[in-house]
PDB file of N, CA and C in Angstrom:
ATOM      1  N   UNK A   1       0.825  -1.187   0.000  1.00  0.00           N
ATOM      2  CA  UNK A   1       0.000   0.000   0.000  1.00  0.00           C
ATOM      3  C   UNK A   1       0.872   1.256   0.000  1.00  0.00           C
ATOM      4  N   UNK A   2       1.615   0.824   0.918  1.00  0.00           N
ATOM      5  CA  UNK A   2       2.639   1.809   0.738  1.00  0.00           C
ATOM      6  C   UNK A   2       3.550   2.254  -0.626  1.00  0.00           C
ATOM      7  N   UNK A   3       4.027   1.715  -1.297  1.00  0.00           N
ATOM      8  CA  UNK A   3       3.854   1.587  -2.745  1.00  0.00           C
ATOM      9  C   UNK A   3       3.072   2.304  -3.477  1.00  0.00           C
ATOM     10  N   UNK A   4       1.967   2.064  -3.650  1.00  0.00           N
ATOM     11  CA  UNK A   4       1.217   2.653  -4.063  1.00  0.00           C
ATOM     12  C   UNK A   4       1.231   4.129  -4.140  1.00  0.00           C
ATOM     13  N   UNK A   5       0.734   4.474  -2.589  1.00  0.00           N
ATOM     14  CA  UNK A   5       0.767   5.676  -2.185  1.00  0.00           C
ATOM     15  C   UNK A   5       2.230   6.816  -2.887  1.00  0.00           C
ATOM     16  N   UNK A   6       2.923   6.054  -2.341  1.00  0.00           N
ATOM     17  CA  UNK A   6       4.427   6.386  -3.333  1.00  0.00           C
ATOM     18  C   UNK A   6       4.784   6.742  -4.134  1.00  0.00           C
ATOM     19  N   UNK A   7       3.950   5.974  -5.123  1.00  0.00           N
ATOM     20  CA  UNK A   7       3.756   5.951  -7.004  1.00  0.00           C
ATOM     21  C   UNK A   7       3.068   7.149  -7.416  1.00  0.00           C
ATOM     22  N   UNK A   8       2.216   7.999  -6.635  1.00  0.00           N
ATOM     23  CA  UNK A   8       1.612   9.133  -6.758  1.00  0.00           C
ATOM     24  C   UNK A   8       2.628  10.719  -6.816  1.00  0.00           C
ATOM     25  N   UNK A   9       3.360  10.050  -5.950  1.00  0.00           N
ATOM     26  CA  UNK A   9       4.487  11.336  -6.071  1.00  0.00           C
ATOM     27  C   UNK A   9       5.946  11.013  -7.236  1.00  0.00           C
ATOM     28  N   UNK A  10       5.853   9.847  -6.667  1.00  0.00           N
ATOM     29  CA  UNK A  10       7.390   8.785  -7.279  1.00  0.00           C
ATOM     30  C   UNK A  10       7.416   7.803  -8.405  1.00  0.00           C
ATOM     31  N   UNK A  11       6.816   8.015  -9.688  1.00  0.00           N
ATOM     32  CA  UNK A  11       6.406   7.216 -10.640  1.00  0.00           C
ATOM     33  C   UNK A  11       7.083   6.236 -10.416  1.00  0.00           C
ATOM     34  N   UNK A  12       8.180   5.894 -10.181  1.00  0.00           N
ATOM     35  CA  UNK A  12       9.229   4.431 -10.576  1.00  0.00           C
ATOM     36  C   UNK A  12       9.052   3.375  -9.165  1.00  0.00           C
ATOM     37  N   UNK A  13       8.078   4.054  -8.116  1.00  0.00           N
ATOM     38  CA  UNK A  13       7.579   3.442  -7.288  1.00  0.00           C
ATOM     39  C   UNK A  13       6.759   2.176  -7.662  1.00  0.00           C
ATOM     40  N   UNK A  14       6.133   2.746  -8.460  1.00  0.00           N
ATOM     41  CA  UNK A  14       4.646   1.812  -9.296  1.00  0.00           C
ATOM     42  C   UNK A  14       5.648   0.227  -9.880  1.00  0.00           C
ATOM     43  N   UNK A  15       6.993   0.500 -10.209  1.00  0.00           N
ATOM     44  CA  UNK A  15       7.733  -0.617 -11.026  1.00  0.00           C
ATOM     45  C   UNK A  15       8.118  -1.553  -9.608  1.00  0.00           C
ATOM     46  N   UNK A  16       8.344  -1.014  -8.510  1.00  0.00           N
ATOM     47  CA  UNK A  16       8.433  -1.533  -6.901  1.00  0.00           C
ATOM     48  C   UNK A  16       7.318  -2.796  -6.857  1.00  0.00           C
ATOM     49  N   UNK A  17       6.392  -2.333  -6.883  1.00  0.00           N
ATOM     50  CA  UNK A  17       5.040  -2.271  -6.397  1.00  0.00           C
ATOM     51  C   UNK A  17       4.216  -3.903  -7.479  1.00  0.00           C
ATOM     52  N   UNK A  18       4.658  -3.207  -8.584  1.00  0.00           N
ATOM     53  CA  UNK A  18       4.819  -4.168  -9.516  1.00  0.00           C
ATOM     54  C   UNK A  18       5.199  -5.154  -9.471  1.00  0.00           C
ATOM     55  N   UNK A  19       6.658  -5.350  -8.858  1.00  0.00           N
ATOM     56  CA  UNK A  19       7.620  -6.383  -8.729  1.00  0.00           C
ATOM     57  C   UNK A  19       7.014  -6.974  -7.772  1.00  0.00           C
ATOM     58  N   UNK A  20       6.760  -6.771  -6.674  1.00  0.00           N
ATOM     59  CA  UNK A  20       6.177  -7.101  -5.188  1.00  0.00           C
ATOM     60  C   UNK A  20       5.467  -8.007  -5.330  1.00  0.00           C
ATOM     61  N   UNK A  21       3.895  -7.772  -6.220  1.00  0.00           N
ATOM     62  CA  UNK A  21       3.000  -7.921  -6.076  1.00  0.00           C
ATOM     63  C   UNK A  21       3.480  -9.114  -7.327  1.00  0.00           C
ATOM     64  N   UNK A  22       3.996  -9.131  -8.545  1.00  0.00           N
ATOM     65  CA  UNK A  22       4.487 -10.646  -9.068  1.00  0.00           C
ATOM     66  C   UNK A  22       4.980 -11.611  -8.232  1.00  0.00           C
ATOM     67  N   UNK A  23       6.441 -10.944  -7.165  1.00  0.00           N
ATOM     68  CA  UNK A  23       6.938 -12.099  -6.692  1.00  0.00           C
ATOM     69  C   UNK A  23       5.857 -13.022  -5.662  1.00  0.00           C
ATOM     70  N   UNK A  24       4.718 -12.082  -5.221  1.00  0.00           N
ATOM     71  CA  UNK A  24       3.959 -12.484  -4.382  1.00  0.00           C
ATOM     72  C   UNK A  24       2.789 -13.689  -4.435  1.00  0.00           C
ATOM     73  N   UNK A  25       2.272 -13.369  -6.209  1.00  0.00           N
ATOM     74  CA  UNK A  25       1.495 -13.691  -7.333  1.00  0.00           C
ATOM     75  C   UNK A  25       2.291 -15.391  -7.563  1.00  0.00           C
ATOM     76  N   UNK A  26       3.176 -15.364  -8.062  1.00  0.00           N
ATOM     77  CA  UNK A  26       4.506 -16.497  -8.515  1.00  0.00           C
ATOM     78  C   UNK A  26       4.642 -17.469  -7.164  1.00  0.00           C
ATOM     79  N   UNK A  27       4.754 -17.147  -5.832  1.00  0.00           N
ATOM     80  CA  UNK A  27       5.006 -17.243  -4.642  1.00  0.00           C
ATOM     81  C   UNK A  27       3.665 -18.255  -4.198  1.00  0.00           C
ATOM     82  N   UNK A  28       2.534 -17.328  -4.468  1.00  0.00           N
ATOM     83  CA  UNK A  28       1.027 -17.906  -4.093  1.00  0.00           C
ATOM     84  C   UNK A  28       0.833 -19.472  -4.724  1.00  0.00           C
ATOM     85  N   UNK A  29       1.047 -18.878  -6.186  1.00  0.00           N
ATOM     86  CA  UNK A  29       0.594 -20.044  -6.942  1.00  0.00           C
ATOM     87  C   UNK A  29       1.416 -21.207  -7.111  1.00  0.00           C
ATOM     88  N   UNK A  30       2.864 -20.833  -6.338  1.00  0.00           N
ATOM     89  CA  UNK A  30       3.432 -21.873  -6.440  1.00  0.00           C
ATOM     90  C   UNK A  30       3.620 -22.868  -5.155  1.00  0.00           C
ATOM     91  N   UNK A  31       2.938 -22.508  -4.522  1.00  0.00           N
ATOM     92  CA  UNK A  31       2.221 -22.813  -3.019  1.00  0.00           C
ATOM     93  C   UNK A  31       0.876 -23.970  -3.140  1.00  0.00           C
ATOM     94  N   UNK A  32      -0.040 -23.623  -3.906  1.00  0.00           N
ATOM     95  CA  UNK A  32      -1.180 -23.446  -3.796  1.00  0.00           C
ATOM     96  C   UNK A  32      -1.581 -24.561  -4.837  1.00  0.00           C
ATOM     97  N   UNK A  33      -0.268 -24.647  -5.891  1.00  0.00           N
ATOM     98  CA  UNK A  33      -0.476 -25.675  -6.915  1.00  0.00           C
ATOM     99  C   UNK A  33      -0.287 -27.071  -6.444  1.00  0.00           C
ATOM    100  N   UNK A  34       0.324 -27.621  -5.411  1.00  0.00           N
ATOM    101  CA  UNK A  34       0.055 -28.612  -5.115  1.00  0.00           C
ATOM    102  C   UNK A  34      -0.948 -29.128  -4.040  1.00  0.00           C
ATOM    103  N   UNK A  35      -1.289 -28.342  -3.699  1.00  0.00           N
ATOM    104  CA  UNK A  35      -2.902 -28.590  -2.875  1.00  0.00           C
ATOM    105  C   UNK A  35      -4.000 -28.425  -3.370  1.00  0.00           C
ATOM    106  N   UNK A  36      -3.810 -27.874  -5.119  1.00  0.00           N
ATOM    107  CA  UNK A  36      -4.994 -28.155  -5.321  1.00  0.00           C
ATOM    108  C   UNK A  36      -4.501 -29.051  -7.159  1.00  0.00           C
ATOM    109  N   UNK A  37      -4.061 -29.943  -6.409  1.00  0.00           N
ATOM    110  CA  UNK A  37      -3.688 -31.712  -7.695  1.00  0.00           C
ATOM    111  C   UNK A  37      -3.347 -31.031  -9.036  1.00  0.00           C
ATOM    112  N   UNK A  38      -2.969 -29.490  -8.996  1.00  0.00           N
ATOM    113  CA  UNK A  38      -2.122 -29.593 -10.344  1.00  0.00           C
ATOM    114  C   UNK A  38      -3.432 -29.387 -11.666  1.00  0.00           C
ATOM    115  N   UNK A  39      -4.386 -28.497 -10.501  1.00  0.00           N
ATOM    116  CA  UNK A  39      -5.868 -27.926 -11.485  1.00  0.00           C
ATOM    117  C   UNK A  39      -5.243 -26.567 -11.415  1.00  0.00           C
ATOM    118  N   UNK A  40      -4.577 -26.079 -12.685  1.00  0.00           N
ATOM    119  CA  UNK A  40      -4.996 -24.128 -12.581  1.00  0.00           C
ATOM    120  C   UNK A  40      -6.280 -23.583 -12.161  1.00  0.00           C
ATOM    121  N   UNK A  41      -6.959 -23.952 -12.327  1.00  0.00           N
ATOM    122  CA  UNK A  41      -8.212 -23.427 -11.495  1.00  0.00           C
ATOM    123  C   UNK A  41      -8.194 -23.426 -10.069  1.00  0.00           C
ATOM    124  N   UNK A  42      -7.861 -24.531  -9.700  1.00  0.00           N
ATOM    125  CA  UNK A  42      -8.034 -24.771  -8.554  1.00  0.00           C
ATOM    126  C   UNK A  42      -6.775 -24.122  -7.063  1.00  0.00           C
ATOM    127  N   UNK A  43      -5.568 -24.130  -7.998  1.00  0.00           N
ATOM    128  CA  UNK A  43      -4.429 -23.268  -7.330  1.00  0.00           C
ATOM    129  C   UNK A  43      -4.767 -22.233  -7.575  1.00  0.00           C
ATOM    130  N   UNK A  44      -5.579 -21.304  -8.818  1.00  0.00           N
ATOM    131  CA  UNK A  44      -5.347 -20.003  -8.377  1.00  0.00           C
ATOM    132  C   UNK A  44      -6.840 -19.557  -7.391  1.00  0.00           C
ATOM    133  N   UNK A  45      -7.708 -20.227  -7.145  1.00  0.00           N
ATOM    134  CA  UNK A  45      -8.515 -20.486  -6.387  1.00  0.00           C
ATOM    135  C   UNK A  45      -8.510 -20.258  -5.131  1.00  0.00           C
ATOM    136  N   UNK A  46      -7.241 -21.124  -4.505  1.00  0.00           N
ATOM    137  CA  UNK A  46      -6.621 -20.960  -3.126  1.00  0.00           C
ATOM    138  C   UNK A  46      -5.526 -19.936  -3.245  1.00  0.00           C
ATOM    139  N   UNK A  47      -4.493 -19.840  -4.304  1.00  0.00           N
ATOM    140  CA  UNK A  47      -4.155 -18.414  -3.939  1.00  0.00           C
ATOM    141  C   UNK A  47      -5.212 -17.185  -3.499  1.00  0.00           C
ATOM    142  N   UNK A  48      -5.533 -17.155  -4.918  1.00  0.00           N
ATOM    143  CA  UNK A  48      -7.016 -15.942  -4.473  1.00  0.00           C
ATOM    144  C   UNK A  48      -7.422 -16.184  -3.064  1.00  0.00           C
ATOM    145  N   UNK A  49      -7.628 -17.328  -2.323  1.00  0.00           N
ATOM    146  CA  UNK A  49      -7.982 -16.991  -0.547  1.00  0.00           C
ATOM    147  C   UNK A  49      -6.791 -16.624   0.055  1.00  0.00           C
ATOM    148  N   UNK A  50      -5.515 -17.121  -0.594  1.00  0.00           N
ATOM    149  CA  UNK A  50      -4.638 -16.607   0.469  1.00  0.00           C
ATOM    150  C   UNK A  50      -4.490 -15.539   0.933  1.00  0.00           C
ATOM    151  N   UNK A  51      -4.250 -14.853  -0.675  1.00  0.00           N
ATOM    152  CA  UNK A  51      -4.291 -13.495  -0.847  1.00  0.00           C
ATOM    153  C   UNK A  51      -5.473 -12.548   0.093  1.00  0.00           C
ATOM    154  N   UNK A  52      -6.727 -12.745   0.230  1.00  0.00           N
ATOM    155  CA  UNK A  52      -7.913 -12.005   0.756  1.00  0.00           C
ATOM    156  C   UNK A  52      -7.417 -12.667   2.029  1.00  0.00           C
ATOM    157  N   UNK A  53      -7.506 -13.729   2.655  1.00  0.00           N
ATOM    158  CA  UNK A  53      -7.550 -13.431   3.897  1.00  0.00           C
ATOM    159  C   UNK A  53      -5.723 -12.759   4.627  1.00  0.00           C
ATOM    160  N   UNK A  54      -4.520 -12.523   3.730  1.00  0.00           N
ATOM    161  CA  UNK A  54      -3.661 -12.027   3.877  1.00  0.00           C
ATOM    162  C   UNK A  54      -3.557 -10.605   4.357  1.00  0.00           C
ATOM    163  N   UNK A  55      -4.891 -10.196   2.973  1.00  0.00           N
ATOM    164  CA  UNK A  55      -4.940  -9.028   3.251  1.00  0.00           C
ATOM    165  C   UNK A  55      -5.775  -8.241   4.360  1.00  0.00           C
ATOM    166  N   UNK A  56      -6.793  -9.301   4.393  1.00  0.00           N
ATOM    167  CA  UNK A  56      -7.754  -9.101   5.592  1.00  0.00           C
ATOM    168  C   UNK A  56      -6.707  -9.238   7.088  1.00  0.00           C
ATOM    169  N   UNK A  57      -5.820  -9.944   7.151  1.00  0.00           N
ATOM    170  CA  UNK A  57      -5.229  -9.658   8.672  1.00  0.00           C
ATOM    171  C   UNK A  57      -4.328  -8.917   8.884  1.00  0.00           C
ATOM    172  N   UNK A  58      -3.485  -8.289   7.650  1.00  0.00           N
ATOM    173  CA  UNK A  58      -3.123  -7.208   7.296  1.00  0.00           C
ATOM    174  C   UNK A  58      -3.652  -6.041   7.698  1.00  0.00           C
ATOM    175  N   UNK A  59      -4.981  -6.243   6.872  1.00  0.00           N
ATOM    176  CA  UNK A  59      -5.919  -4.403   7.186  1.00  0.00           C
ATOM    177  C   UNK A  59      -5.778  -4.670   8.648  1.00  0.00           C
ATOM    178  N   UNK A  60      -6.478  -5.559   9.491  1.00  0.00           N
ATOM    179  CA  UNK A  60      -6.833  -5.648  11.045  1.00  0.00           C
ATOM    180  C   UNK A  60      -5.461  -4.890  11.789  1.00  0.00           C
ATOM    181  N   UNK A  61      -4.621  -5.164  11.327  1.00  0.00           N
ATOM    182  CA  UNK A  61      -2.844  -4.854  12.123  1.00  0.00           C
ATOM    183  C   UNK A  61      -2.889  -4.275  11.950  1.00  0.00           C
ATOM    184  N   UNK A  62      -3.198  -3.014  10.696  1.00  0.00           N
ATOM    185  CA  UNK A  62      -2.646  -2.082  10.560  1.00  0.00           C
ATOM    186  C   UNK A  62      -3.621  -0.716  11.190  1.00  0.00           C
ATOM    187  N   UNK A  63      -4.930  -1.490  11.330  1.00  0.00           N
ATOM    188  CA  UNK A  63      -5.899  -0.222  11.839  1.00  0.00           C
ATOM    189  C   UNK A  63      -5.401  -0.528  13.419  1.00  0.00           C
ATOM    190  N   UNK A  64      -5.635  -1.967  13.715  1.00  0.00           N
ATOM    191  CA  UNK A  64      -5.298  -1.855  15.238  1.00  0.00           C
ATOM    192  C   UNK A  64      -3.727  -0.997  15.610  1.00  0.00           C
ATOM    193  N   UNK A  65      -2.680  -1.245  14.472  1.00  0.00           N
ATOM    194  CA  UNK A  65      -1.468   0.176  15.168  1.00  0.00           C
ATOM    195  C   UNK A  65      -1.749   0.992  14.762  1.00  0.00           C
ATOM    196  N   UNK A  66      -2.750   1.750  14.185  1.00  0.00           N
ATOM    197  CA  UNK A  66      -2.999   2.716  13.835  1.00  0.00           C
ATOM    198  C   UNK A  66      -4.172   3.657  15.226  1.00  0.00           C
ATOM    199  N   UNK A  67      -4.172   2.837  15.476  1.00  0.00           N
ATOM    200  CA  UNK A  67      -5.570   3.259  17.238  1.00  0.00           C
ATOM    201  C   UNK A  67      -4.762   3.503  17.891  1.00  0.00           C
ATOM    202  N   UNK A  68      -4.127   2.095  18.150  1.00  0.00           N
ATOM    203  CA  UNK A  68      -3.205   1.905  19.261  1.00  0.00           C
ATOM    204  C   UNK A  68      -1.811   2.823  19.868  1.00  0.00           C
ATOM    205  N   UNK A  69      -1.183   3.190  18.515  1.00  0.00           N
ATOM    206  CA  UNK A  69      -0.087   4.218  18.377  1.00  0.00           C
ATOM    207  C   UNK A  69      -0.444   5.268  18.379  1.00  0.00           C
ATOM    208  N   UNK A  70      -1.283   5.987  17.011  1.00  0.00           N
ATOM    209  CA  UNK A  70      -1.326   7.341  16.599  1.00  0.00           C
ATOM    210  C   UNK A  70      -2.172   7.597  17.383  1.00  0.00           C
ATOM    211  N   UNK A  71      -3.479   7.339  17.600  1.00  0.00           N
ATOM    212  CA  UNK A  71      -4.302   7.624  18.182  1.00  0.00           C
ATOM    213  C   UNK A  71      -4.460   7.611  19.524  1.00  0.00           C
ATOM    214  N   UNK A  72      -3.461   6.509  20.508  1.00  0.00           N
ATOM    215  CA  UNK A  72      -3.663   6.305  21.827  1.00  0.00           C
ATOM    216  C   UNK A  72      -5.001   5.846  22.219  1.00  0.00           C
ATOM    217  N   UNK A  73      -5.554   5.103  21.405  1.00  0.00           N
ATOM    218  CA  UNK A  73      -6.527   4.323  22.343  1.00  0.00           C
ATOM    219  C   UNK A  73      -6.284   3.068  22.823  1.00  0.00           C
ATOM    220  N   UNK A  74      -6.834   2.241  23.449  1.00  0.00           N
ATOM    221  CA  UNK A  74      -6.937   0.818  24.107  1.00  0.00           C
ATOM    222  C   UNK A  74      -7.585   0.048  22.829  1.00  0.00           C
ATOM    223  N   UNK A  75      -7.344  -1.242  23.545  1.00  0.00           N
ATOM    224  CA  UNK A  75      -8.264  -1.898  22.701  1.00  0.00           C
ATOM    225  C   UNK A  75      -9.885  -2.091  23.713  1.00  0.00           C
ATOM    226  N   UNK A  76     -10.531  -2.307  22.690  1.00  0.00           N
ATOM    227  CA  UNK A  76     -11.976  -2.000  23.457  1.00  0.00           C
ATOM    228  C   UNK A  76     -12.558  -3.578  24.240  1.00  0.00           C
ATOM    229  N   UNK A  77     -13.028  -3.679  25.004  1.00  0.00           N
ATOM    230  CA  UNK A  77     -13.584  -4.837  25.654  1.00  0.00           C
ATOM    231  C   UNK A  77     -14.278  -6.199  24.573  1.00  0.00           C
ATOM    232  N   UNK A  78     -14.562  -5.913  23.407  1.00  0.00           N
ATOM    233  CA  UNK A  78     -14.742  -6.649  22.285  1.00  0.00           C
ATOM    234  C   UNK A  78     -13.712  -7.506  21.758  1.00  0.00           C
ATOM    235  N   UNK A  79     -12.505  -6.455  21.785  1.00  0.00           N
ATOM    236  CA  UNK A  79     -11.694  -7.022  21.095  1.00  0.00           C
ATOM    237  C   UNK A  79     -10.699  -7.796  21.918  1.00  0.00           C
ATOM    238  N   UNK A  80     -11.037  -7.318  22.850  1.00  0.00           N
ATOM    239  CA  UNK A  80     -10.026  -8.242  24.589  1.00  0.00           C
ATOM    240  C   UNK A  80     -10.561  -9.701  24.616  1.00  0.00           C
ATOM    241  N   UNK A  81     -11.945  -9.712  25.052  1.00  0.00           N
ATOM    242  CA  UNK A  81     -12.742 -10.632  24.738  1.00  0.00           C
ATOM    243  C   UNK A  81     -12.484 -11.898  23.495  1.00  0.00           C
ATOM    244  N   UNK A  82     -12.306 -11.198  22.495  1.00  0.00           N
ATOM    245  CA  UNK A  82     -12.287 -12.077  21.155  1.00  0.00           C
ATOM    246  C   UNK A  82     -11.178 -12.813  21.423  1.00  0.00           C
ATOM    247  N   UNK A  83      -9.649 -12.036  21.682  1.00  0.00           N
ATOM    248  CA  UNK A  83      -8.235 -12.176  21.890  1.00  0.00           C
ATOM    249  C   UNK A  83      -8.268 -13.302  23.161  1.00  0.00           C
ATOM    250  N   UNK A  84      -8.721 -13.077  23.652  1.00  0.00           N
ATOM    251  CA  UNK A  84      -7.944 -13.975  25.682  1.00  0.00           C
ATOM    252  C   UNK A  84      -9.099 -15.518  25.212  1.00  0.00           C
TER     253      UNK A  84
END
């Protein structure tokens, strides 16, 4: 994301960002191809979840240091709860 953001000021960022997101792409599917018997469908299938729920615990980290640090809050009784 950061990348991204980057690429707005720093065009040659975007070629970063690029790279990243192949080696990541290459990485997934070469993971993913033997759990699912060597179906392209089916490896990029489970990449595609890796990827979403990657990014999904990703976003969570990054809002929770984003409370937690910038903001100085706690975590709220919900999320204590969920955690212990």
């Amino acid at each position: 994301a950061l990348l991204g953001v980057v690429g707005s000021v720093w065009p040659s960022a975007w070629w970063g960002l690029a790279a990243l997101l192949s080696v990541y792409a290459v990485a997934a599917m070469a993971n993913a191809w033997p759990l699912a018997g060597g179906s392209w469908r089916g490896a990029a299938g489970i990449a595609w979840a890796f990827a979403c729920m990657h990014f999904g615990y990703g976003s969570g980290f990054a809002h929770a240091l984003f409370d937690i640090m910038l903001l100085r809050r706690t975590p709220g009784a919900a999320a204590t709860r969920l955690t212990r």
